[in-house]
Protein backbone atom coordinates (compact mmCIF):
# COMPACT_ATOMS: atom_id res chain seq x y z
CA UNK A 1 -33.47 14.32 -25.61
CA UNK A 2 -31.17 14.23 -22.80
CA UNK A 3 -29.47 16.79 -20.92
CA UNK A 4 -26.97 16.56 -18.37
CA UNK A 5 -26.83 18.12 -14.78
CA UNK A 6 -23.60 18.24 -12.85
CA UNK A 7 -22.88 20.36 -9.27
CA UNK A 8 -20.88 19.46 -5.88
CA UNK A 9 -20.67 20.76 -2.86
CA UNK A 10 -18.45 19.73 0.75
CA UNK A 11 -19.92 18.91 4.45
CA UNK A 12 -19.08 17.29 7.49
CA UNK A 13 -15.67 17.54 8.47
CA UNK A 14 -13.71 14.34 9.16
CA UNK A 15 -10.41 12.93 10.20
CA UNK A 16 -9.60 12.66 6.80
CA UNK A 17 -10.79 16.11 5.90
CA UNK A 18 -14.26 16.22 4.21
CA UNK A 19 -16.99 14.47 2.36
CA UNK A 20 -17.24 15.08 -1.09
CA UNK A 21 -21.29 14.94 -2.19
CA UNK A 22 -21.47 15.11 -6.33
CA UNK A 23 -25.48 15.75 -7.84
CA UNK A 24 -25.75 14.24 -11.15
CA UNK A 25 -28.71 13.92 -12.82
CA UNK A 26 -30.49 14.36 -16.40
CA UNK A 27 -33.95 14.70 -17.77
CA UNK A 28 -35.12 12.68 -21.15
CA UNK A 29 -37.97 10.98 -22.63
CA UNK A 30 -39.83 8.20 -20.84
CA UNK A 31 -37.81 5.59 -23.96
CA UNK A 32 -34.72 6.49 -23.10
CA UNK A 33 -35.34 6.21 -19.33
CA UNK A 34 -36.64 2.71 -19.16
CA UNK A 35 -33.34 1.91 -21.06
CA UNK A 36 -31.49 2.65 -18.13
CA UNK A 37 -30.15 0.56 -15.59
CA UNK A 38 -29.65 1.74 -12.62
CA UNK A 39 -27.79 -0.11 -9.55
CA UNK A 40 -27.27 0.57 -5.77
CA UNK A 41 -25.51 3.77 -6.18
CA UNK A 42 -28.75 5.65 -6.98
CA UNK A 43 -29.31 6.89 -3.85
CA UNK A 44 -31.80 9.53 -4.52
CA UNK A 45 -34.56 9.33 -7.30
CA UNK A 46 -37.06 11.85 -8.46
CA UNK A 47 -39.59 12.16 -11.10
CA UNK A 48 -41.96 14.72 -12.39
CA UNK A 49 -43.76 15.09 -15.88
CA UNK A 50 -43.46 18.27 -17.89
CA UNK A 51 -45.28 18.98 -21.09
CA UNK A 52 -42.33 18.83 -23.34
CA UNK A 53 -43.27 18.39 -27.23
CA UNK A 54 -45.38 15.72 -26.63
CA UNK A 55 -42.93 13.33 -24.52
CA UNK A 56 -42.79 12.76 -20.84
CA UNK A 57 -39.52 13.77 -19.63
CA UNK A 58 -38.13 12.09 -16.58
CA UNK A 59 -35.76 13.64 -13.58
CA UNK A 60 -33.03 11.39 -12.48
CA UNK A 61 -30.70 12.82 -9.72
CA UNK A 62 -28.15 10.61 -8.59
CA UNK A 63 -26.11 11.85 -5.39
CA UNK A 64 -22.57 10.32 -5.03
CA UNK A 65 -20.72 10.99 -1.80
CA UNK A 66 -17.53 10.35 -1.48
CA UNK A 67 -16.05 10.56 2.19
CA UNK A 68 -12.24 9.28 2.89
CA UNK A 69 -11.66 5.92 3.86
CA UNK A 70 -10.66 6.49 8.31
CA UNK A 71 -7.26 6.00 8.88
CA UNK A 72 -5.70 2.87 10.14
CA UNK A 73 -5.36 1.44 13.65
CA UNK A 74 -3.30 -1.18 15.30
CA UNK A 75 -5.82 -3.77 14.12
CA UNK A 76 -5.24 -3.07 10.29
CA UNK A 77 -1.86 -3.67 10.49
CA UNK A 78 -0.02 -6.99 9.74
CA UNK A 79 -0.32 -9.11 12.94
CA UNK A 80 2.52 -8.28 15.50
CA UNK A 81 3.75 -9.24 19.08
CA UNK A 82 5.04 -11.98 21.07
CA UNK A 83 2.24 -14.12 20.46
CA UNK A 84 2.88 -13.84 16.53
CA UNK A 85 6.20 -15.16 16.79
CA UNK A 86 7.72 -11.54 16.74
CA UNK A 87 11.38 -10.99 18.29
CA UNK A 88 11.21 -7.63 20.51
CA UNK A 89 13.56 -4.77 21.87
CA UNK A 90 12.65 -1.48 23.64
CA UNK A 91 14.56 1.41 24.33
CA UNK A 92 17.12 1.77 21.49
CA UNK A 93 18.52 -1.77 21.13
CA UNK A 94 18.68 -2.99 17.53
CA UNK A 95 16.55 -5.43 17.11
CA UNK A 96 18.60 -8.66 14.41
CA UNK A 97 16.54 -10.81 12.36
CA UNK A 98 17.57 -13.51 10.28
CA UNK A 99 15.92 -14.36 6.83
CA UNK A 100 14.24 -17.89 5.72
CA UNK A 101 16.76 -16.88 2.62
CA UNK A 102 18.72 -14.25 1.06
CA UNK A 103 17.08 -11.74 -1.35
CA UNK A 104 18.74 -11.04 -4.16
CA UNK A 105 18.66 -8.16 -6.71
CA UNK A 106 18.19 -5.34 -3.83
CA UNK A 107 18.07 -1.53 -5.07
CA UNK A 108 21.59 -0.83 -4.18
CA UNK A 109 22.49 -4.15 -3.50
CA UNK A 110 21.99 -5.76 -7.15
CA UNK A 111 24.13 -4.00 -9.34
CA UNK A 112 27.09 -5.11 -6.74
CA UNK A 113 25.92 -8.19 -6.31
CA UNK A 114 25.56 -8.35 -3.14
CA UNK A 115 22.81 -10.59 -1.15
CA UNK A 116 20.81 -9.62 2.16
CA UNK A 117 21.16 -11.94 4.44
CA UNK A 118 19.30 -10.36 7.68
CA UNK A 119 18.18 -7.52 9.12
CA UNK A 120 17.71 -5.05 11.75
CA UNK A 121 14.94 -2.29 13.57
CA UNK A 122 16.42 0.34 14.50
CA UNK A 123 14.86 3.64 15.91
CA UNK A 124 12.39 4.36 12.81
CA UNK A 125 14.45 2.74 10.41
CA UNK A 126 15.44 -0.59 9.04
CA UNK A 127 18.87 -1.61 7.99
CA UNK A 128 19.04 -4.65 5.85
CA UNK A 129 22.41 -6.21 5.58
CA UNK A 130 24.75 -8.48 4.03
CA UNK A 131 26.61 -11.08 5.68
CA UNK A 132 29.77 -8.22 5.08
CA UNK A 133 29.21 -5.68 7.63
CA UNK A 134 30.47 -2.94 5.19
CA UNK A 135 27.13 -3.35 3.13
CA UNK A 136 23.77 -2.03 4.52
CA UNK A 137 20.49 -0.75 3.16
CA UNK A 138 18.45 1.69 5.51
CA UNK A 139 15.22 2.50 4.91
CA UNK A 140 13.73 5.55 7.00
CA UNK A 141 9.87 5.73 8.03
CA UNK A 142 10.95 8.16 10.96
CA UNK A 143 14.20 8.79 11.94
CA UNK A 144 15.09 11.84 14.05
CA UNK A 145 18.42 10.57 15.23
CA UNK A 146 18.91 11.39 19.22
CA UNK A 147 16.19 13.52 19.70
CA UNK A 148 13.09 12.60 21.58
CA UNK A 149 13.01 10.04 23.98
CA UNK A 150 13.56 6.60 23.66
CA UNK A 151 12.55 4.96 26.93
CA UNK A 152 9.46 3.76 25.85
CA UNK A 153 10.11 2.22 22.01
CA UNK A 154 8.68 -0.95 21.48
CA UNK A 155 10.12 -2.67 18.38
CA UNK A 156 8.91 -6.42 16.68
CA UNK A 157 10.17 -8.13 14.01
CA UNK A 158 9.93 -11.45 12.18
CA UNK A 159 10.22 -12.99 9.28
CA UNK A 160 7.18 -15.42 8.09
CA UNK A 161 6.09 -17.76 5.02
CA UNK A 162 2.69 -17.76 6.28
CA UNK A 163 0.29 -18.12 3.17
CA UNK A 164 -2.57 -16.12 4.56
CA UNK A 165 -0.08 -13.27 4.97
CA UNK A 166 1.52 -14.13 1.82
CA UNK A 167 -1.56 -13.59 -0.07
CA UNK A 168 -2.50 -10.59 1.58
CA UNK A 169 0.67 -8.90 0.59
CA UNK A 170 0.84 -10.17 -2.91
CA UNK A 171 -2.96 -8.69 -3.73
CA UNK A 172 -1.91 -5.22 -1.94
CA UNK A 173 0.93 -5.19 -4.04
CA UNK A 174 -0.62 -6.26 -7.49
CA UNK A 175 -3.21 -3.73 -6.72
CA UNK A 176 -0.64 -1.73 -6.66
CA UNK A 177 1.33 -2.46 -9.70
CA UNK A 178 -0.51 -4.62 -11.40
CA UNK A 179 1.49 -8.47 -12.45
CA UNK A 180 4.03 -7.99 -9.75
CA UNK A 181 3.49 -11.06 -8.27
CA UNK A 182 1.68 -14.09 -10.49
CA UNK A 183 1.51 -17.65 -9.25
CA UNK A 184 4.45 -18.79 -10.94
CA UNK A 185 6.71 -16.65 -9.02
CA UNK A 186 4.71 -15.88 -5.49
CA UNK A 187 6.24 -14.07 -2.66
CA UNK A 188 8.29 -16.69 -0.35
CA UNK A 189 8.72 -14.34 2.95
CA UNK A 190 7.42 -11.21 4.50
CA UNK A 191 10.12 -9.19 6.45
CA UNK A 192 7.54 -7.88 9.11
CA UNK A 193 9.08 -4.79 11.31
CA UNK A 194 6.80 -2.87 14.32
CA UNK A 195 7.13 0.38 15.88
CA UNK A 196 5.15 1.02 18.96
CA UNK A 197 4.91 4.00 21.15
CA UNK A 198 7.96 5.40 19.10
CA UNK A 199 8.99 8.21 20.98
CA UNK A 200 6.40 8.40 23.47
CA UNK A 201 7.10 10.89 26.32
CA UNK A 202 5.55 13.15 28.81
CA UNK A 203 5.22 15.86 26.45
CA UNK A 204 4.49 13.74 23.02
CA UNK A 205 2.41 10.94 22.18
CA UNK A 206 3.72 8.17 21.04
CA UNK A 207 4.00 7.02 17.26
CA UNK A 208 2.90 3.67 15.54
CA UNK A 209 3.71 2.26 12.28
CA UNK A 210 5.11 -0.88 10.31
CA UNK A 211 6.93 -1.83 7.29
CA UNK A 212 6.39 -5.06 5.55
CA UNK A 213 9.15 -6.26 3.12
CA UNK A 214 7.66 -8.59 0.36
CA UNK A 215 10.21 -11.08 -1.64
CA UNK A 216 10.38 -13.70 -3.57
CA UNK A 217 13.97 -13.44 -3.19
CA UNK A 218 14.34 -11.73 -6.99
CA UNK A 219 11.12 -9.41 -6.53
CA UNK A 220 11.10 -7.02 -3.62
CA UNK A 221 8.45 -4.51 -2.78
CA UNK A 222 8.01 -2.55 0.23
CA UNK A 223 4.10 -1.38 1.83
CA UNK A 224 4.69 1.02 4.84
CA UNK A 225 1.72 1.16 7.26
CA UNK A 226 1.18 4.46 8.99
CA UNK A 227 -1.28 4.43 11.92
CA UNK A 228 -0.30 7.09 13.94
CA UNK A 229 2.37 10.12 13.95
CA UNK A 230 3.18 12.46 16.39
CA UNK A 231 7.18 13.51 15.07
CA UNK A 232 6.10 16.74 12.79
CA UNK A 233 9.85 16.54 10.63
CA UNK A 234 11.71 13.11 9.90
CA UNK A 235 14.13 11.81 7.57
CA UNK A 236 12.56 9.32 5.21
CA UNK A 237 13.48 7.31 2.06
CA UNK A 238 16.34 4.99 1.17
CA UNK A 239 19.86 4.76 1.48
CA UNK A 240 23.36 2.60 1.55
CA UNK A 241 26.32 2.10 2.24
CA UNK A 242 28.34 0.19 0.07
CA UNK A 243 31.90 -0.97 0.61
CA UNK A 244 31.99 1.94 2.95
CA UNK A 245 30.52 4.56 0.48
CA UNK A 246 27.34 6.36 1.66
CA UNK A 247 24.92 6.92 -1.05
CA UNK A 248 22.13 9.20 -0.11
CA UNK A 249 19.68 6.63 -3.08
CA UNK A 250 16.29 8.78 -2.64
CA UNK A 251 15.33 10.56 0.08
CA UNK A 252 12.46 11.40 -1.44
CA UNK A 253 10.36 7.85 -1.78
CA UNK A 254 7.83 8.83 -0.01
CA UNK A 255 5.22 11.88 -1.20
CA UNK A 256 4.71 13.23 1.78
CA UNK A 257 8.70 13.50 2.05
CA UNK A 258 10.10 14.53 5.99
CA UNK A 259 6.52 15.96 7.33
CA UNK A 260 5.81 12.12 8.19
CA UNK A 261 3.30 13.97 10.62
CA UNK A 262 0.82 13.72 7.56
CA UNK A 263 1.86 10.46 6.50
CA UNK A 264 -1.21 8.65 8.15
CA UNK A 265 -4.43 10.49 6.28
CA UNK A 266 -2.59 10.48 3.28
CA UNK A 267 -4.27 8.82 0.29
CA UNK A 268 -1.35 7.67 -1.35
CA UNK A 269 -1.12 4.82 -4.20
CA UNK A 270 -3.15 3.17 -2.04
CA UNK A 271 -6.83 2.97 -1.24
CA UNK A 272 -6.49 3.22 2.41
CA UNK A 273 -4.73 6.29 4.30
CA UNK A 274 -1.72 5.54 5.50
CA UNK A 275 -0.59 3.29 3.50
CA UNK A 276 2.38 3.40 0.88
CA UNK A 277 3.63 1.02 -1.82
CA UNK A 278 6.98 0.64 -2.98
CA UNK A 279 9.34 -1.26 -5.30
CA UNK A 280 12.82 -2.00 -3.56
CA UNK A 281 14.13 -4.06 -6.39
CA UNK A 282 17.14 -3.23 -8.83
CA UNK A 283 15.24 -1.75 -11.36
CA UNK A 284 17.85 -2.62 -13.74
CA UNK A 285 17.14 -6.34 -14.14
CA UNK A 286 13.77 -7.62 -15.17
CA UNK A 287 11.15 -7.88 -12.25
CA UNK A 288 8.08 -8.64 -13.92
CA UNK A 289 6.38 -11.83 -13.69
CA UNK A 290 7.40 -13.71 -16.56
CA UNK A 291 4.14 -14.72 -16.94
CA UNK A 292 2.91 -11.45 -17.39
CA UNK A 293 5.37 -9.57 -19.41
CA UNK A 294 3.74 -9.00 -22.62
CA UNK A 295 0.34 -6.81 -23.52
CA UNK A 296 -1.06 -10.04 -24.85
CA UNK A 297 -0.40 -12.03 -21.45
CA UNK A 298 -1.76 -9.21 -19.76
CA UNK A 299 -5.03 -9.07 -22.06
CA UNK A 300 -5.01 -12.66 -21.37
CA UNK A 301 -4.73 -12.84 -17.97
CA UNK A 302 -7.77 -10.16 -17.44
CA UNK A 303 -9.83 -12.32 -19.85
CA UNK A 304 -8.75 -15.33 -17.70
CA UNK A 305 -9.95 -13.65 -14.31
CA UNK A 306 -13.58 -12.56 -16.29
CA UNK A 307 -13.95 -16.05 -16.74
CA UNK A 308 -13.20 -17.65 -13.61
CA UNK A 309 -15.93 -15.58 -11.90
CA UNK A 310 -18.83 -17.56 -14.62
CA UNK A 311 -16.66 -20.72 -16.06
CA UNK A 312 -16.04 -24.21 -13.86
CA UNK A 313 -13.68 -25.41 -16.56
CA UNK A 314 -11.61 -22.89 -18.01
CA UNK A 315 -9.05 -23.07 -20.87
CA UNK A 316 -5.93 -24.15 -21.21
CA UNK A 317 -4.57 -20.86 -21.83
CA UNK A 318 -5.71 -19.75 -18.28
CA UNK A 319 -4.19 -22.61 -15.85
CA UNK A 320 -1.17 -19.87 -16.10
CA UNK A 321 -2.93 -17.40 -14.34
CA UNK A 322 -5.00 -19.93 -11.72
């Protein structure tokens, strides 16, 4: 016999809100009980015996909390700064970076095909451009336009190959969306942009964030990293201007859509506040990784990843997804 117990119940206020604490717990014959497994996340166990017909029924209560993971801070984000390699501008001077090489297939951008070729931090924005200065791409974390105070932006940007960053953005975005990136078809830059004390003044604190373009030049993504936000209302999302046509794409890419305020203890399709994961690629043309594309190469490749974790010499099957 077993029967189920289920109740939950909040406590202890945090920056992200509260702790969730969930009781489970059932009672059933001594058998059935030393059937059980039971890992690390018992935190809490508790046993009694009860004349019951005859058999010795056990109390298991099993106490899950669940308590938001913090926010981010300056540390979490990609590595930044002058001693990075990062170009810099204060005030409201663009900042102009060059790519290692054009992306292709851009939302906006592919369907005229059109390639971006560099581009440029603006005041909590990023314009990406082609080598035509009648084509851009803006995408808005925080733009207010003239209000607030400028005087004490910081901006950095670079663009990097680095493999240790590489990787880091190609598991945050598979996580993600799963067989984005395989290692046939890896990402070969970041676009790395930096906003520091964004509209800092003497009566407002000054906000932090960063967007991180990730390309393989056909494949584009997007993760914006939101530390801190002080500007309650902002435009965000995507738009272009295309052979001098303004097309307003979507403004509403991001969930939380202009109170950016709440941006940073936001769970979004990420596990960590803050954080947000987007495609930026002409959905249009095919931007899966080929070697991923069908249910069976999917099946395949999760089979292939079980098997690392036990096998020294795997398959032939698998050296696709190695």
């Amino acid at each position: 016999m077993v029967k189920w117990l289920y109740s939950e119940s909040t406590s202890g206020a945090s920056l992200q809100g509260f702790c969730m604490h969930y009781f489970f717990g059932f009672y059933a014959d001594t058998k059935v009980v030393e059937e059980l497994e039971l890992y690390s996340f018992i935190i809490g166990r508790n046993q009694r015996k009860l004349p019951m017909g005859g058999l010795i029924p056990v109390i298991l209560i099993v106490i899950l909390s669940v308590c938001p993971i913090n926010a981010l801070s300056l540390g979490d984000l990609y590595p930044f700064g002058t001693d990075n390699g990062d170009a810099t501008e204060t005030g409201a001077s663009p900042l102009t970076i060059s790519l290692v090489s054009p992306i292709d297939n851009l939302v906006e951008f592919g369907p005229h095909q059109i390639a971006a070729a560099s581009y440029v931090v603006r005041t909590g924005y990023l314009q990406i451009k082609n080598d035509d200065s009648d084509n851009f791409l803006y995408v808005y974390l925080a733009f207010i336009g003239a209000a607030g105070s400028n005087a004490n932006n910081v901006f950095y940007g670079r663009t990097t190959s680095d493999p240790v960053l590489i990787k880091r953005a190609m598991d945050q975005i598979n996580k993600a969306f799963p067989y984005t990136f395989c290692s046939a078809s890896p990402p070969t830059q970041l676009l790395i942009s930096t906003w520091i004390n964004f509209k800092k003044s003497t009566i407002q604190e000054g906000s932090n964030f960063q967007l991180v373009i990730v390309t393989n030049g056909n494949i584009t993504f997007g993760i914006a990293l939101f530390v801190d936000v002080h500007i309650p209302i902002a435009t965000t999302g995507i738009t272009s201007n295309i052979n001098g046509m303004t097309n307003r794409f979507n403004l509403s890419l991001f969930p939380f859509g202009r109170n950016v305020i709440n941006a940073p203890n936001m769970t979004l399709n990420s596990d960590t506040p803050g954080t947000y994961i987007f495609p930026l690629s002409d959905m249009t043309s095919n931007t899966t990784c080929s070697v991923c594309f069908t249910c069976k190469d999917q099946m395949l490749a999760i089979i292939c990843e079980a098997l690392k974790r036990t096998e020294d010499d795997l398959p032939a099957p698998c050296k696709n997804f190695t």
